[in-house]
C-alpha atoms as a PDB file:
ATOM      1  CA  UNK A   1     220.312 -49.850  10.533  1.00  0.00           C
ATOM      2  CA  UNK A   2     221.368 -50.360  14.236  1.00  0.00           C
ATOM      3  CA  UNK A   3     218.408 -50.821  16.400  1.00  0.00           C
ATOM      4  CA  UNK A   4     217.882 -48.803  19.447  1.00  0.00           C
ATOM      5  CA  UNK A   5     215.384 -50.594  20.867  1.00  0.00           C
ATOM      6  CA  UNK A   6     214.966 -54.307  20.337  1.00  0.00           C
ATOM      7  CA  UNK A   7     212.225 -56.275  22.335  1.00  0.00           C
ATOM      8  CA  UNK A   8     211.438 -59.895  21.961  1.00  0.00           C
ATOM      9  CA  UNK A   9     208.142 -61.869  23.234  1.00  0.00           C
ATOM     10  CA  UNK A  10     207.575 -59.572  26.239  1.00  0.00           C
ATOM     11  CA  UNK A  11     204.874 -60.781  28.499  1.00  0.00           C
ATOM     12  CA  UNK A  12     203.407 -58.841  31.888  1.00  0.00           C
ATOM     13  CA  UNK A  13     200.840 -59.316  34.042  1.00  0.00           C
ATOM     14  CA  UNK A  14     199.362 -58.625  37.252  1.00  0.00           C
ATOM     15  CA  UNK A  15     197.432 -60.821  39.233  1.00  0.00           C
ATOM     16  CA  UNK A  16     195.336 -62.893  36.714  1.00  0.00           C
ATOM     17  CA  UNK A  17     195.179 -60.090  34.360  1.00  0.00           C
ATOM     18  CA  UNK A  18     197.558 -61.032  31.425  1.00  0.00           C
ATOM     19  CA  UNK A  19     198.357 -56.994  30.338  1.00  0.00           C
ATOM     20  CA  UNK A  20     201.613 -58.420  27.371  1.00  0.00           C
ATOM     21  CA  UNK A  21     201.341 -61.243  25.683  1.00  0.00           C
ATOM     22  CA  UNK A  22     204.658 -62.273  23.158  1.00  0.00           C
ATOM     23  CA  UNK A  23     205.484 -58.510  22.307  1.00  0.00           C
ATOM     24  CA  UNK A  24     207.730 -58.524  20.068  1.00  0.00           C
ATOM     25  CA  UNK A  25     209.716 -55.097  18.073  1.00  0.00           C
ATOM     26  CA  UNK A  26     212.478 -53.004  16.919  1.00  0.00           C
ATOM     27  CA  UNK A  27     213.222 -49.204  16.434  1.00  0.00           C
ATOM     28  CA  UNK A  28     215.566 -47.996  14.540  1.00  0.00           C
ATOM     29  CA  UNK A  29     217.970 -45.615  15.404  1.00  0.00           C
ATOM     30  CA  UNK A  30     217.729 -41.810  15.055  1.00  0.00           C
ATOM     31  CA  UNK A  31     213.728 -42.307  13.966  1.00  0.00           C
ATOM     32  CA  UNK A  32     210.077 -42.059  15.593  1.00  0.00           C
ATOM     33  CA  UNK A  33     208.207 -45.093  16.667  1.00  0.00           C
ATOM     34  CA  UNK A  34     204.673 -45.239  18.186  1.00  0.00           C
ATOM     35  CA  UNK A  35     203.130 -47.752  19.654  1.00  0.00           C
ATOM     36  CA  UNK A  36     199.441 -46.978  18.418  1.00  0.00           C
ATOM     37  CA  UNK A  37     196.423 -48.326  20.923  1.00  0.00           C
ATOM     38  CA  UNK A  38     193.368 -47.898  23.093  1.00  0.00           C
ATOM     39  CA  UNK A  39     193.030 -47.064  26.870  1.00  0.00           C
ATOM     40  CA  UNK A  40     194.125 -50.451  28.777  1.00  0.00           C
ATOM     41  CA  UNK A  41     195.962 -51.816  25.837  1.00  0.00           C
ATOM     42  CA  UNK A  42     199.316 -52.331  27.354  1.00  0.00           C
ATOM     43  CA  UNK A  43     201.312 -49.157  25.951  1.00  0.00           C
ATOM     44  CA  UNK A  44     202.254 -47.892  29.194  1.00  0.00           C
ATOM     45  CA  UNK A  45     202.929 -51.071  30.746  1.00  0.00           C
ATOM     46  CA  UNK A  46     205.425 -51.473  27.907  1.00  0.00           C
ATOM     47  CA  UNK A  47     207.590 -48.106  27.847  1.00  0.00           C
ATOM     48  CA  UNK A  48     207.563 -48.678  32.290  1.00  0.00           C
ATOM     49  CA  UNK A  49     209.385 -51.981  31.191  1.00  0.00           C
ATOM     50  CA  UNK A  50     211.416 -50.549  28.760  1.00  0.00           C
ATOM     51  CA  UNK A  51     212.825 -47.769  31.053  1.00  0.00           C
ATOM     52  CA  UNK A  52     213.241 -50.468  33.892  1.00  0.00           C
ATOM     53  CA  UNK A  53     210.701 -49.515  35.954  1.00  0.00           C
ATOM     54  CA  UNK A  54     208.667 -52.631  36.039  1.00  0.00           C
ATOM     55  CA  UNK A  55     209.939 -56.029  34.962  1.00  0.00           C
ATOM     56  CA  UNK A  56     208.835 -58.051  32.668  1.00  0.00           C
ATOM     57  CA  UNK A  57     207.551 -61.578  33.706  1.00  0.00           C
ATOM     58  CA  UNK A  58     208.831 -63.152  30.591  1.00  0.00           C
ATOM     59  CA  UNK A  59     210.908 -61.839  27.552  1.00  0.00           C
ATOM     60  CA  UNK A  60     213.982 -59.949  26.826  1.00  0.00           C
ATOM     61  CA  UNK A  61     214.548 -55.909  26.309  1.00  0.00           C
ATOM     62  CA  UNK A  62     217.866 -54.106  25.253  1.00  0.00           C
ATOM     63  CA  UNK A  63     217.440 -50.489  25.156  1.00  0.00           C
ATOM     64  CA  UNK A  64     220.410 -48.172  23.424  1.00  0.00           C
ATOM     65  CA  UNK A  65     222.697 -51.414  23.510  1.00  0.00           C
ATOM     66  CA  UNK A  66     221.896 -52.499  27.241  1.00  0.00           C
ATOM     67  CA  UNK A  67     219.672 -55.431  28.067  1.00  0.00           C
ATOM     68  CA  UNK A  68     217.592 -54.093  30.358  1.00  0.00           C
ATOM     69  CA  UNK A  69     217.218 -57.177  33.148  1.00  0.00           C
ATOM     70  CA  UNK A  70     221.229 -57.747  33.106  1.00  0.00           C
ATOM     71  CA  UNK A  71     222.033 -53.827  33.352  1.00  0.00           C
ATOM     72  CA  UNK A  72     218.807 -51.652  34.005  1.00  0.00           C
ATOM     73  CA  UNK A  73     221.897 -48.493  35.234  1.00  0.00           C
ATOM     74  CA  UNK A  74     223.479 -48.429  32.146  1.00  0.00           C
ATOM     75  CA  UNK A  75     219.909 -48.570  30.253  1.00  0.00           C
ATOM     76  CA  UNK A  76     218.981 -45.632  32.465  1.00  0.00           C
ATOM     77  CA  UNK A  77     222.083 -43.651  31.978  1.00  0.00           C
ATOM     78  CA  UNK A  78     220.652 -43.380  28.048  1.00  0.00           C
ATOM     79  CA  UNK A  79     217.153 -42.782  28.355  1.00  0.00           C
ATOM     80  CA  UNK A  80     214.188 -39.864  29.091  1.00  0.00           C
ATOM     81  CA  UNK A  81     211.122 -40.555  29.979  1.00  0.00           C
ATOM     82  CA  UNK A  82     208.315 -37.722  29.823  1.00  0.00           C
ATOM     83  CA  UNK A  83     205.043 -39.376  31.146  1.00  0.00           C
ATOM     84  CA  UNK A  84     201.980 -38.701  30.454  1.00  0.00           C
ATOM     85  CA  UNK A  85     201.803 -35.198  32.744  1.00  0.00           C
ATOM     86  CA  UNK A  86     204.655 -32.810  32.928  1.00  0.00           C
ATOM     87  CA  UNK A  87     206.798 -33.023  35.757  1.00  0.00           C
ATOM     88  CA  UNK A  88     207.847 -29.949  36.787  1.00  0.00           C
ATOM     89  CA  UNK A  89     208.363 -27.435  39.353  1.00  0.00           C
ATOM     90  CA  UNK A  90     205.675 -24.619  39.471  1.00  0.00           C
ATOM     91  CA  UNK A  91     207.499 -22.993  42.510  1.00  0.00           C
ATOM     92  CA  UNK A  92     210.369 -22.306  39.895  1.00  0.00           C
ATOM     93  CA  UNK A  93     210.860 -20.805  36.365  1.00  0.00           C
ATOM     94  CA  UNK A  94     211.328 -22.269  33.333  1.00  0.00           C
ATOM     95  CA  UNK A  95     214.986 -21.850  33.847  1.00  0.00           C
ATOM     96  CA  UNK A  96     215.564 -23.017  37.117  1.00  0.00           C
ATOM     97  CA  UNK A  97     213.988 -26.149  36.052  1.00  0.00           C
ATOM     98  CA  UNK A  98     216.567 -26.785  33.458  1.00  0.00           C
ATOM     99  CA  UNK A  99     219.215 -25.185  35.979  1.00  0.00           C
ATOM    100  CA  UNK A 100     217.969 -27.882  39.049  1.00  0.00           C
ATOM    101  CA  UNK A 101     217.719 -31.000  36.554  1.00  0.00           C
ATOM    102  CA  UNK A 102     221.157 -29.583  34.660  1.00  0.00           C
ATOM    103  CA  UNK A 103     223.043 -30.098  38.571  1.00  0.00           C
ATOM    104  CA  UNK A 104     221.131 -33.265  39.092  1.00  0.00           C
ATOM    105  CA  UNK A 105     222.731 -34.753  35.672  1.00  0.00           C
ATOM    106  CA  UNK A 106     225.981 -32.970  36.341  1.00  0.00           C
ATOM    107  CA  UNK A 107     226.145 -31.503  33.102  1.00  0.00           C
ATOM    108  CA  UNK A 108     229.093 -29.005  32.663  1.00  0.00           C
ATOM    109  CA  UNK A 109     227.805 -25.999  31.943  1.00  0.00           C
ATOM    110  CA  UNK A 110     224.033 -25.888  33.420  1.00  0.00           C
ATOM    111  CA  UNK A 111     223.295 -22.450  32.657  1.00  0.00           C
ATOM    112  CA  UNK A 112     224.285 -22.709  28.583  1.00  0.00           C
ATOM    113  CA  UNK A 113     222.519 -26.047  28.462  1.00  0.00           C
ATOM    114  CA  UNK A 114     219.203 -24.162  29.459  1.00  0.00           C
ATOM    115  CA  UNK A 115     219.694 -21.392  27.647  1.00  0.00           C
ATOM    116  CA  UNK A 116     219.862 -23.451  24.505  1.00  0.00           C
ATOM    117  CA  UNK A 117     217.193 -25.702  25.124  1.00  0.00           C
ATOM    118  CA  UNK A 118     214.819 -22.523  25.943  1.00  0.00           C
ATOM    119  CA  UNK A 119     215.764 -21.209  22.441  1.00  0.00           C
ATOM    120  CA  UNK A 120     215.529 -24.773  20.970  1.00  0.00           C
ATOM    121  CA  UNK A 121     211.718 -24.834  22.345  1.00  0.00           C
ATOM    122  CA  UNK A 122     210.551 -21.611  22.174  1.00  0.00           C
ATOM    123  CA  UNK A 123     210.947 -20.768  25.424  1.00  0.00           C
ATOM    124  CA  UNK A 124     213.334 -17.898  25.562  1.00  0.00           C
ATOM    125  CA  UNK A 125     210.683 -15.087  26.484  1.00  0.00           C
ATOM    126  CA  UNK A 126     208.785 -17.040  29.291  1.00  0.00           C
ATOM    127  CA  UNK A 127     212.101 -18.253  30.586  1.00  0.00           C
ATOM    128  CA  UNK A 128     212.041 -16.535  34.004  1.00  0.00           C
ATOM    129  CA  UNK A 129     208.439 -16.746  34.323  1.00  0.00           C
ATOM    130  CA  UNK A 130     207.184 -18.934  37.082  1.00  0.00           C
ATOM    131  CA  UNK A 131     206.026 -22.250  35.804  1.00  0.00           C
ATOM    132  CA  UNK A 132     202.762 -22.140  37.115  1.00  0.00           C
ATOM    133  CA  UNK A 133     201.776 -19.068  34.493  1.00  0.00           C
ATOM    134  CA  UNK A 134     202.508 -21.121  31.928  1.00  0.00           C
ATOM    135  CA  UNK A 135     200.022 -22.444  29.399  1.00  0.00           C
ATOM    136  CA  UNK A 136     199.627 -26.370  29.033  1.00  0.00           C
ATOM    137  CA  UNK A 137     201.782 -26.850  25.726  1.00  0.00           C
ATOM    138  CA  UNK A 138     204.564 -24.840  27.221  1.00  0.00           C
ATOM    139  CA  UNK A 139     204.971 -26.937  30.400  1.00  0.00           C
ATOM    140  CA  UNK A 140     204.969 -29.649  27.875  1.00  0.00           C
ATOM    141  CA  UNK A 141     207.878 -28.409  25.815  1.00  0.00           C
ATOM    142  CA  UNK A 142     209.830 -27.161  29.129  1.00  0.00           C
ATOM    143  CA  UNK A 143     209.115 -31.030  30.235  1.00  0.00           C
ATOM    144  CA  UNK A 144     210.326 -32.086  27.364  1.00  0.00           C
ATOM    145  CA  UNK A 145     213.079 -29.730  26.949  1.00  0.00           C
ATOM    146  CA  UNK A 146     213.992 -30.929  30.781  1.00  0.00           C
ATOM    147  CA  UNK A 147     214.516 -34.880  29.433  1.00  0.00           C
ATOM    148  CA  UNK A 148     216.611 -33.889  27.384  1.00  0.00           C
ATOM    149  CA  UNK A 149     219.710 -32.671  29.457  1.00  0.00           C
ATOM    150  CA  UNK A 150     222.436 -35.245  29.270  1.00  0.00           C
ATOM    151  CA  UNK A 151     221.888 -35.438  25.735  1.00  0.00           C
ATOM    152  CA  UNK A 152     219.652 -39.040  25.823  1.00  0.00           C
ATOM    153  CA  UNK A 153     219.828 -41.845  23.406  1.00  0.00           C
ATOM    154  CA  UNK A 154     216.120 -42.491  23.928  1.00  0.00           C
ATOM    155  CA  UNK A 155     213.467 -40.672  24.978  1.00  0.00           C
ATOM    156  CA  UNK A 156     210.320 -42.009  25.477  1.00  0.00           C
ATOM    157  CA  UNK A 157     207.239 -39.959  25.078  1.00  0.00           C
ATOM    158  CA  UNK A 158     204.058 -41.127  26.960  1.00  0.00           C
ATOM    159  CA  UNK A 159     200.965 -40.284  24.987  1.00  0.00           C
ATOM    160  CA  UNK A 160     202.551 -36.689  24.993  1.00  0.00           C
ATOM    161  CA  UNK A 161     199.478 -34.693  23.509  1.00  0.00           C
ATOM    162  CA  UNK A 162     196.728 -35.968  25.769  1.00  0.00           C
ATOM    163  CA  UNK A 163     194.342 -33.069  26.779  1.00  0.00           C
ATOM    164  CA  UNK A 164     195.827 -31.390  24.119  1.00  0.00           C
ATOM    165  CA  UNK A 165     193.863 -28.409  22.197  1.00  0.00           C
ATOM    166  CA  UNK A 166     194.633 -27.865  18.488  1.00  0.00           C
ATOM    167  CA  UNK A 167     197.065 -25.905  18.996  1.00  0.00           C
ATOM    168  CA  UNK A 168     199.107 -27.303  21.335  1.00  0.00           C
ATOM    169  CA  UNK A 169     198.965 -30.811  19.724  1.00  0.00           C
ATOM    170  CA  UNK A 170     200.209 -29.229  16.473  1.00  0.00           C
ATOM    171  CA  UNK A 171     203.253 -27.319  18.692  1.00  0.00           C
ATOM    172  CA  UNK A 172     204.176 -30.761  20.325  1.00  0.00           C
ATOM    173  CA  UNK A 173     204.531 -32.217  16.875  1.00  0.00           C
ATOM    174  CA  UNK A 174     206.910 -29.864  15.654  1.00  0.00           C
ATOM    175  CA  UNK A 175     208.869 -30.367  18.774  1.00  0.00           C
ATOM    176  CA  UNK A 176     208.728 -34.055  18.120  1.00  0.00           C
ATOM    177  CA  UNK A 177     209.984 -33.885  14.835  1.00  0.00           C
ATOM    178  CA  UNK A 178     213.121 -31.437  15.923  1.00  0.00           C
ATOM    179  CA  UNK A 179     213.966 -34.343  18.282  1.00  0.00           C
ATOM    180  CA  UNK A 180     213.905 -36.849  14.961  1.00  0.00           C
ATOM    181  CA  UNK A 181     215.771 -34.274  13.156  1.00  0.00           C
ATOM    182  CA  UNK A 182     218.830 -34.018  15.757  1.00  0.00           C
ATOM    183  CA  UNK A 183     219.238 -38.016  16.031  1.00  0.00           C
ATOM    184  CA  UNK A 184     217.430 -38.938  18.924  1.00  0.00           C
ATOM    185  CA  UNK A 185     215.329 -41.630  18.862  1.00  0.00           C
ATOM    186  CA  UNK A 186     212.043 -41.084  19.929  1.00  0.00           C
ATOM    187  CA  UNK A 187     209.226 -43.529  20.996  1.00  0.00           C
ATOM    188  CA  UNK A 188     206.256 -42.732  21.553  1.00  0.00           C
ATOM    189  CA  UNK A 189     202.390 -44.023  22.901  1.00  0.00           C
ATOM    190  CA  UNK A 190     199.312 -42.494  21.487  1.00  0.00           C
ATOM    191  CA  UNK A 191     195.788 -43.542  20.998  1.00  0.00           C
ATOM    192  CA  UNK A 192     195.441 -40.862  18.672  1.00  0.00           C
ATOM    193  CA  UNK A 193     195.514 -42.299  14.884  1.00  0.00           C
ATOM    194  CA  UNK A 194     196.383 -39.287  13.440  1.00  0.00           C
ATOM    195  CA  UNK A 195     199.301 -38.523  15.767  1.00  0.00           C
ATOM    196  CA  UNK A 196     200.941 -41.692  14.864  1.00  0.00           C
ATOM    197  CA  UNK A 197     200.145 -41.062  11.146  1.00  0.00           C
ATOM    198  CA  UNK A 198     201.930 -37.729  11.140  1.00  0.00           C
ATOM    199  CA  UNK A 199     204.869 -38.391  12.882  1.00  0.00           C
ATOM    200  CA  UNK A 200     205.797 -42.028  13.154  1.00  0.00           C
ATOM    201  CA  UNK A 201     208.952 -43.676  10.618  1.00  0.00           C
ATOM    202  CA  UNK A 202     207.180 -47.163  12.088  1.00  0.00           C
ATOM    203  CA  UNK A 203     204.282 -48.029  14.179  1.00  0.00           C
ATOM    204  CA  UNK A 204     202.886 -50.959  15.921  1.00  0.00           C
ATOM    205  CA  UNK A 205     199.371 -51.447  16.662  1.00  0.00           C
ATOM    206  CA  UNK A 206     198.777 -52.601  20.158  1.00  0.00           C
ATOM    207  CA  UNK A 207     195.524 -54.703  21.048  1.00  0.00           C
ATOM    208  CA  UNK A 208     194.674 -56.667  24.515  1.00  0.00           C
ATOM    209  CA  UNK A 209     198.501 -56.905  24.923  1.00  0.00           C
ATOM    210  CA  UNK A 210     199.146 -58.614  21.657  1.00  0.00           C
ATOM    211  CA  UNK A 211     200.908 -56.363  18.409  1.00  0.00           C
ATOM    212  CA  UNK A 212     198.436 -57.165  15.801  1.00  0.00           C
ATOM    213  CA  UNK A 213     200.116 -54.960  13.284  1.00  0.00           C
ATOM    214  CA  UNK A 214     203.359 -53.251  12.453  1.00  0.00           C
ATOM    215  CA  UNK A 215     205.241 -51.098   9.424  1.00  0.00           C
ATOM    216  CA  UNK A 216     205.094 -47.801   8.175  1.00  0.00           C
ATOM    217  CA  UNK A 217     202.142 -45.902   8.034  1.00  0.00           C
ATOM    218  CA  UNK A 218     201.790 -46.851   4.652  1.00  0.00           C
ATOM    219  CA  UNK A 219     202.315 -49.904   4.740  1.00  0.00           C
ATOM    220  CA  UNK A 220     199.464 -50.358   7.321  1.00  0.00           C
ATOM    221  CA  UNK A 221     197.370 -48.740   5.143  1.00  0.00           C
ATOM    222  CA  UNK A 222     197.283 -51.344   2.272  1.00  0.00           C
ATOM    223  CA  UNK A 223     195.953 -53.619   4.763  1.00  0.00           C
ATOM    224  CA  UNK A 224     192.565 -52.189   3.760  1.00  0.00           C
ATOM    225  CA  UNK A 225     190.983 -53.304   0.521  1.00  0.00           C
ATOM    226  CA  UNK A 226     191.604 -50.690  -2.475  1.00  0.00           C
ATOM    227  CA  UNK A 227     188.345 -49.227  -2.627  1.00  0.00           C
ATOM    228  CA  UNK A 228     186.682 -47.608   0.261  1.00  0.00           C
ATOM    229  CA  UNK A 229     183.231 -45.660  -0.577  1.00  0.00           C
ATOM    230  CA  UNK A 230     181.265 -43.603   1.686  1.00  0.00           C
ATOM    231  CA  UNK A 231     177.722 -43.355   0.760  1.00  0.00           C
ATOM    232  CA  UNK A 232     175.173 -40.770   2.526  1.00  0.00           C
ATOM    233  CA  UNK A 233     171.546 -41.128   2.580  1.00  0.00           C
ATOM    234  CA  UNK A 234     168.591 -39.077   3.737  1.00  0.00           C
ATOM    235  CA  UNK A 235     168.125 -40.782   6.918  1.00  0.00           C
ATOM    236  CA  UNK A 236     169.249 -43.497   8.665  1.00  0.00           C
ATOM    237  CA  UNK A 237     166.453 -45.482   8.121  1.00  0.00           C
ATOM    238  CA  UNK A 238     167.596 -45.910   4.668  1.00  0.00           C
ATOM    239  CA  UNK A 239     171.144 -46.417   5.386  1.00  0.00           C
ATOM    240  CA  UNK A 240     170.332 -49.122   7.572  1.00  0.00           C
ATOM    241  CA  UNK A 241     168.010 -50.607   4.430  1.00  0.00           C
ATOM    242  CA  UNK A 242     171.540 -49.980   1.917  1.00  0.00           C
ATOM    243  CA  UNK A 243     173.434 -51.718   4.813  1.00  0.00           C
ATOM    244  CA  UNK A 244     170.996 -54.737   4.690  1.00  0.00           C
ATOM    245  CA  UNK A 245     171.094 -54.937   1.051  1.00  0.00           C
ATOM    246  CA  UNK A 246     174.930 -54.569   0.463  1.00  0.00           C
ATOM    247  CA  UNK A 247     175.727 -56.533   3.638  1.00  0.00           C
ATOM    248  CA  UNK A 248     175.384 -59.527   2.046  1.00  0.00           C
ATOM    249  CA  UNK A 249     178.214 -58.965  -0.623  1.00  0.00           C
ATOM    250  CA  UNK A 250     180.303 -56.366   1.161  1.00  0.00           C
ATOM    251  CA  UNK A 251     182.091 -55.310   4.286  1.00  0.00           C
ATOM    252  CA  UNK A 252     180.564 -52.011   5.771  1.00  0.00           C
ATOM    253  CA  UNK A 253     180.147 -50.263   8.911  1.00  0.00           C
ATOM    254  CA  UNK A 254     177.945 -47.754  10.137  1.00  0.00           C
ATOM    255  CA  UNK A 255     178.715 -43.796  10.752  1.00  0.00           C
ATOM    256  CA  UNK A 256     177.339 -40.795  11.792  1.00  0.00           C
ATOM    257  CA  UNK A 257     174.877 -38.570   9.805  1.00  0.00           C
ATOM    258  CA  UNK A 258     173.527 -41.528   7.791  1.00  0.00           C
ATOM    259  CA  UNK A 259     176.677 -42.498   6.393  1.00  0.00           C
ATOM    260  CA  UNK A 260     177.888 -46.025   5.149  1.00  0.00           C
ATOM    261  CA  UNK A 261     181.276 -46.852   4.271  1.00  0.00           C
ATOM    262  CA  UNK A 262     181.590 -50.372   2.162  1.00  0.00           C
ATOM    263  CA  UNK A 263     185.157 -51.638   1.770  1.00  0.00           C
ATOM    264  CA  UNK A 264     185.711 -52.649  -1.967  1.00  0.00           C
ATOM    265  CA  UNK A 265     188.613 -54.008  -4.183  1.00  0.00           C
ATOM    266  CA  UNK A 266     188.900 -50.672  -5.701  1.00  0.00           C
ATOM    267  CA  UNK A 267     187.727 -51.732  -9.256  1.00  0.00           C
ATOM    268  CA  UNK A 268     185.499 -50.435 -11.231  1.00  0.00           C
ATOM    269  CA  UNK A 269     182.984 -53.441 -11.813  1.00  0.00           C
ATOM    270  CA  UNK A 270     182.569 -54.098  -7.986  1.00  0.00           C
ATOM    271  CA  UNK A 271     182.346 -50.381  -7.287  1.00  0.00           C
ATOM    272  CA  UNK A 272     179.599 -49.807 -10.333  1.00  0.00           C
ATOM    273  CA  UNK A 273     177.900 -53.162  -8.878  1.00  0.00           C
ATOM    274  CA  UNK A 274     176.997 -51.322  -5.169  1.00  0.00           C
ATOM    275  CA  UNK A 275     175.164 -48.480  -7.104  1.00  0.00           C
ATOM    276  CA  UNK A 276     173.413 -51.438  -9.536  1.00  0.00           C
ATOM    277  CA  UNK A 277     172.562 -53.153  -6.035  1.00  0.00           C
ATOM    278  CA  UNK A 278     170.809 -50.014  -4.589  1.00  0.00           C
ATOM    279  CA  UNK A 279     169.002 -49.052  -7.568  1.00  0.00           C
ATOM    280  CA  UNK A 280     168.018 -52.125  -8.370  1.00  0.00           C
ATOM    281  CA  UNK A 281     166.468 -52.004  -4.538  1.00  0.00           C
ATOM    282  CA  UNK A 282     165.322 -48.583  -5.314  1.00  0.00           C
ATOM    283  CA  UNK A 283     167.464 -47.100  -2.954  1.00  0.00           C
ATOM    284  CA  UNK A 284     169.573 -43.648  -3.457  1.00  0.00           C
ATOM    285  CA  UNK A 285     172.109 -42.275  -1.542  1.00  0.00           C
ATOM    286  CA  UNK A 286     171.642 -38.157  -1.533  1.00  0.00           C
ATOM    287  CA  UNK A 287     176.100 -38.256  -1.965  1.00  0.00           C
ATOM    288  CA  UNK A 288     178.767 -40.400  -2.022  1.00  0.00           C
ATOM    289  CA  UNK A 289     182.178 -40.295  -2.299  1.00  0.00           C
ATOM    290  CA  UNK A 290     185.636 -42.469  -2.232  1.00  0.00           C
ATOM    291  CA  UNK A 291     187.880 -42.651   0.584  1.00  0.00           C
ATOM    292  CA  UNK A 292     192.003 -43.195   0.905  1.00  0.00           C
ATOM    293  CA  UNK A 293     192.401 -45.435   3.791  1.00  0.00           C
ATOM    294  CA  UNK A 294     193.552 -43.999   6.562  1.00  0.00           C
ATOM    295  CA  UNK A 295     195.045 -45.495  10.511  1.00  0.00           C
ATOM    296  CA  UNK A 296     191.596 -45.504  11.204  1.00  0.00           C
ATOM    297  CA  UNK A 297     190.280 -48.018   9.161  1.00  0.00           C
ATOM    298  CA  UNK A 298     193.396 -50.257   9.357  1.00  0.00           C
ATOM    299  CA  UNK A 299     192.466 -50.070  13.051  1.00  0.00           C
ATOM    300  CA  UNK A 300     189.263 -51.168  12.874  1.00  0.00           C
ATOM    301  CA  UNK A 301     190.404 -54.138  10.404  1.00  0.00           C
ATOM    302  CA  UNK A 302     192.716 -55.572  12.710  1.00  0.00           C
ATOM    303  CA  UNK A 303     191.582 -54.712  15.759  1.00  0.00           C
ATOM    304  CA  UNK A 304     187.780 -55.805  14.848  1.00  0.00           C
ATOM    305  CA  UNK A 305     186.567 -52.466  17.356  1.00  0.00           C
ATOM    306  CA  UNK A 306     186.574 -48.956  16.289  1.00  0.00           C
ATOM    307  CA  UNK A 307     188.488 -46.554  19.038  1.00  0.00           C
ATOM    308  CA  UNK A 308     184.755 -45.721  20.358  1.00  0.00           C
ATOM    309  CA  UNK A 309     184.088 -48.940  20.915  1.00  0.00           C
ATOM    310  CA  UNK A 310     186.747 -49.441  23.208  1.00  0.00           C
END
C-alpha cells in the first residue's frame, strides 16, 4: 500500500526541553492511525509538524506525496486539520459555516457541498440554527464536516473526543469511521486507550517523545504475557500481603477495590501455582477472574507508568 504519511527520525524541541526524539512512522492510505499517549507526550507537537505549522529541528516528513520542508503549499493544499476545540463561527449557522469556508476553498458549488455534508453528519435539521445553540458533539461534527470541503487527502484529528460525554464520544466515532469508509485517511491523537482500540487500522504509542510501540491493536496486545488474572480480596490489607507473596515470582500491579492483577504465561501450571502460593500462605481471594489484554496493559508494559500516573 501507498503511504500517506511517511515520517522518518523526527526530532523537536524547545529551549532545552527535547519534546521528539527519532520519530519515526507510516500510514497507510485510505485507513485510521492514532498516535496513542499521555498529556505532554509529543502528539500535538507532531501533527503541528506534520501540517507545517512548526518545523522540525531534525528529520524528514512527506505528507500525501509532498515533503513537507521542500513544499509545505502543496502539503497544505491536501490536508485538514480539526484541533483539539472546534473552530467555528457561533455568530453563524451551521450552514453558513460550510457556505463561508466553501468560498474560502473556492469550491464550485458551495451551497450543494453543505448541503451534503449536513446530511452526511447529521446535521440537516439544525442546519440554520445558530451555532451557538448547538450541543458540544454537534459543533464537533459541523467542525469536522467544515475540514472537509475541498475534499482532503488527510485530515488530521486532534484528540477529537476530549470533554466528550458518552454519547458524544460514541457519535464522533461513527463519524470517524464514515471518513475511513469514503477513503480519507485519517490520523488521529488520543490519550484515550479505548478510542484508539476501536477505531485505529495502526497505532503508535507515544512516550517522552520517543514511539515505544507500534502495529495493530492486536498486535500490541500480544506484547502482554498470555495470562492475565485479576484476583479480589476482602481488603487491601490482604491484597497487599498476596502482592508480597506473589511478587517474588510474578509481575503484578495494584488496583482499586482490593484488586491484584498478576501477569502470567497463560498456562495452566503457572496459573494453578498462584492459587498453591496463596493457600499455601493461607491467603484467599473472595473472586478472581482472567483478563484479555487490553491497550491498557500494553501501555503500562511499555511505557512502565499507568495513564494515572502520568
Amino acid at each position: 500500500m501507498e503511504a500517506a504519511i511517511e515520517a522518518k527520525s523526527l526530532s523537536k524541541s524547545y529551549k532545552n526541553v527535547s519534546v521528539l526524539k527519532d520519530v519515526s512512522f507510516s500510514v497507510q492510505k485510505g485507513t485510521v492511525f492514532a498516535l496513542l499517549g499521555s498529556n505532554g507526550a509529543g502528539k500535538t507537537t507532531t501533527i503541528n509538524i506534520l501540517t507545517t505549522l512548526i518545523k522540525a529541528d531534525g528529520g524528514t516528513a512527506a505528507v500525501a506525496g509532498y515533503d513537507i520542508a521542500a513544499r509545505p503549499h502543496k502539503v497544505r493544499n491536501e490536508i485538514s486539520l480539526t484541533g483539539q476545540f472546534a473552530a467555528v463561527d457561533n455568530r453563524l449557522t451551521g450552514r453558513e459555516n460550510l457556505l463561508l469556508i466553501g468560498d474560502l476553498r473556492h469550491v464550485a458549488d458551495s451551497a450543494k457541498t453543505a448541503a451534503d455534508l449536513l446530511r452526511r453528519f447529521g446535521l440537516e435539521e439544525a442546519a440554520d440554527r445558530g451555532v451557538s445553540t448547538f450541543s458540544g458533539g454537534m459543533r464537533r461534527r459541523l467542525d469536522i464536516a467544515m475540514s472537509l470541503i475541498g475534499s482532503p487527502a488527510v485530515i488530521f484529528l486532534d484528540e477529537p473526543t476530549t470533554g466528550f460525554d458518552p454519547e458524544a464520544r460514541n457519535e464522533m466515532w461513527r463519524t470517524i469511521h464514515k471518513l475511513a469508509e469514503g477513503g480519507t485517511t485519517v490520523f488521529l491523537t488520543t490519550q484515550h486507550l479505548e478510542e484508539a482500540d476501536e477505531l485505529a487500522d495502526d497505532i503508535a504509542v507515544l512516550h517522552q517523545g520517543r514511539i515505544v510501540a507500534s502495529g495493530t491493536a492486536s498486535e500490541l496486545k500480544k506484547l502482554v504475557p498470555g495470562g492475565l488474572i485479576e484476583l479480589t480480596f476482602h481488603d487491601e490489607e490482604t491484597r497487599d500481603a498476596a502482592a508480597k507473596v506473589l511478587g517474588k515470582s510474578y509481575a503484578h500491579t495494584e488496583g482499586e477495590g482490593a484488586t491484584l492483577t498478576i501477569t502470567t504465561d497463560g498456562t495452566v501450571a503457572q496459573v494453578a501455582s498462584i492459587f498453591v502460593g496463596l493457600e499455601d500462605a493461607r491467603i484467599e481471594p473472595t473472586e478472581f477472574s482472567q483478563k484479555v489484554a487490553t491497550l491498557d496493559d500494553v501501555f503500562l508494559k511499555v511505557t512502565g507508568t499507568s495513564r494515572e500516573d502520568e
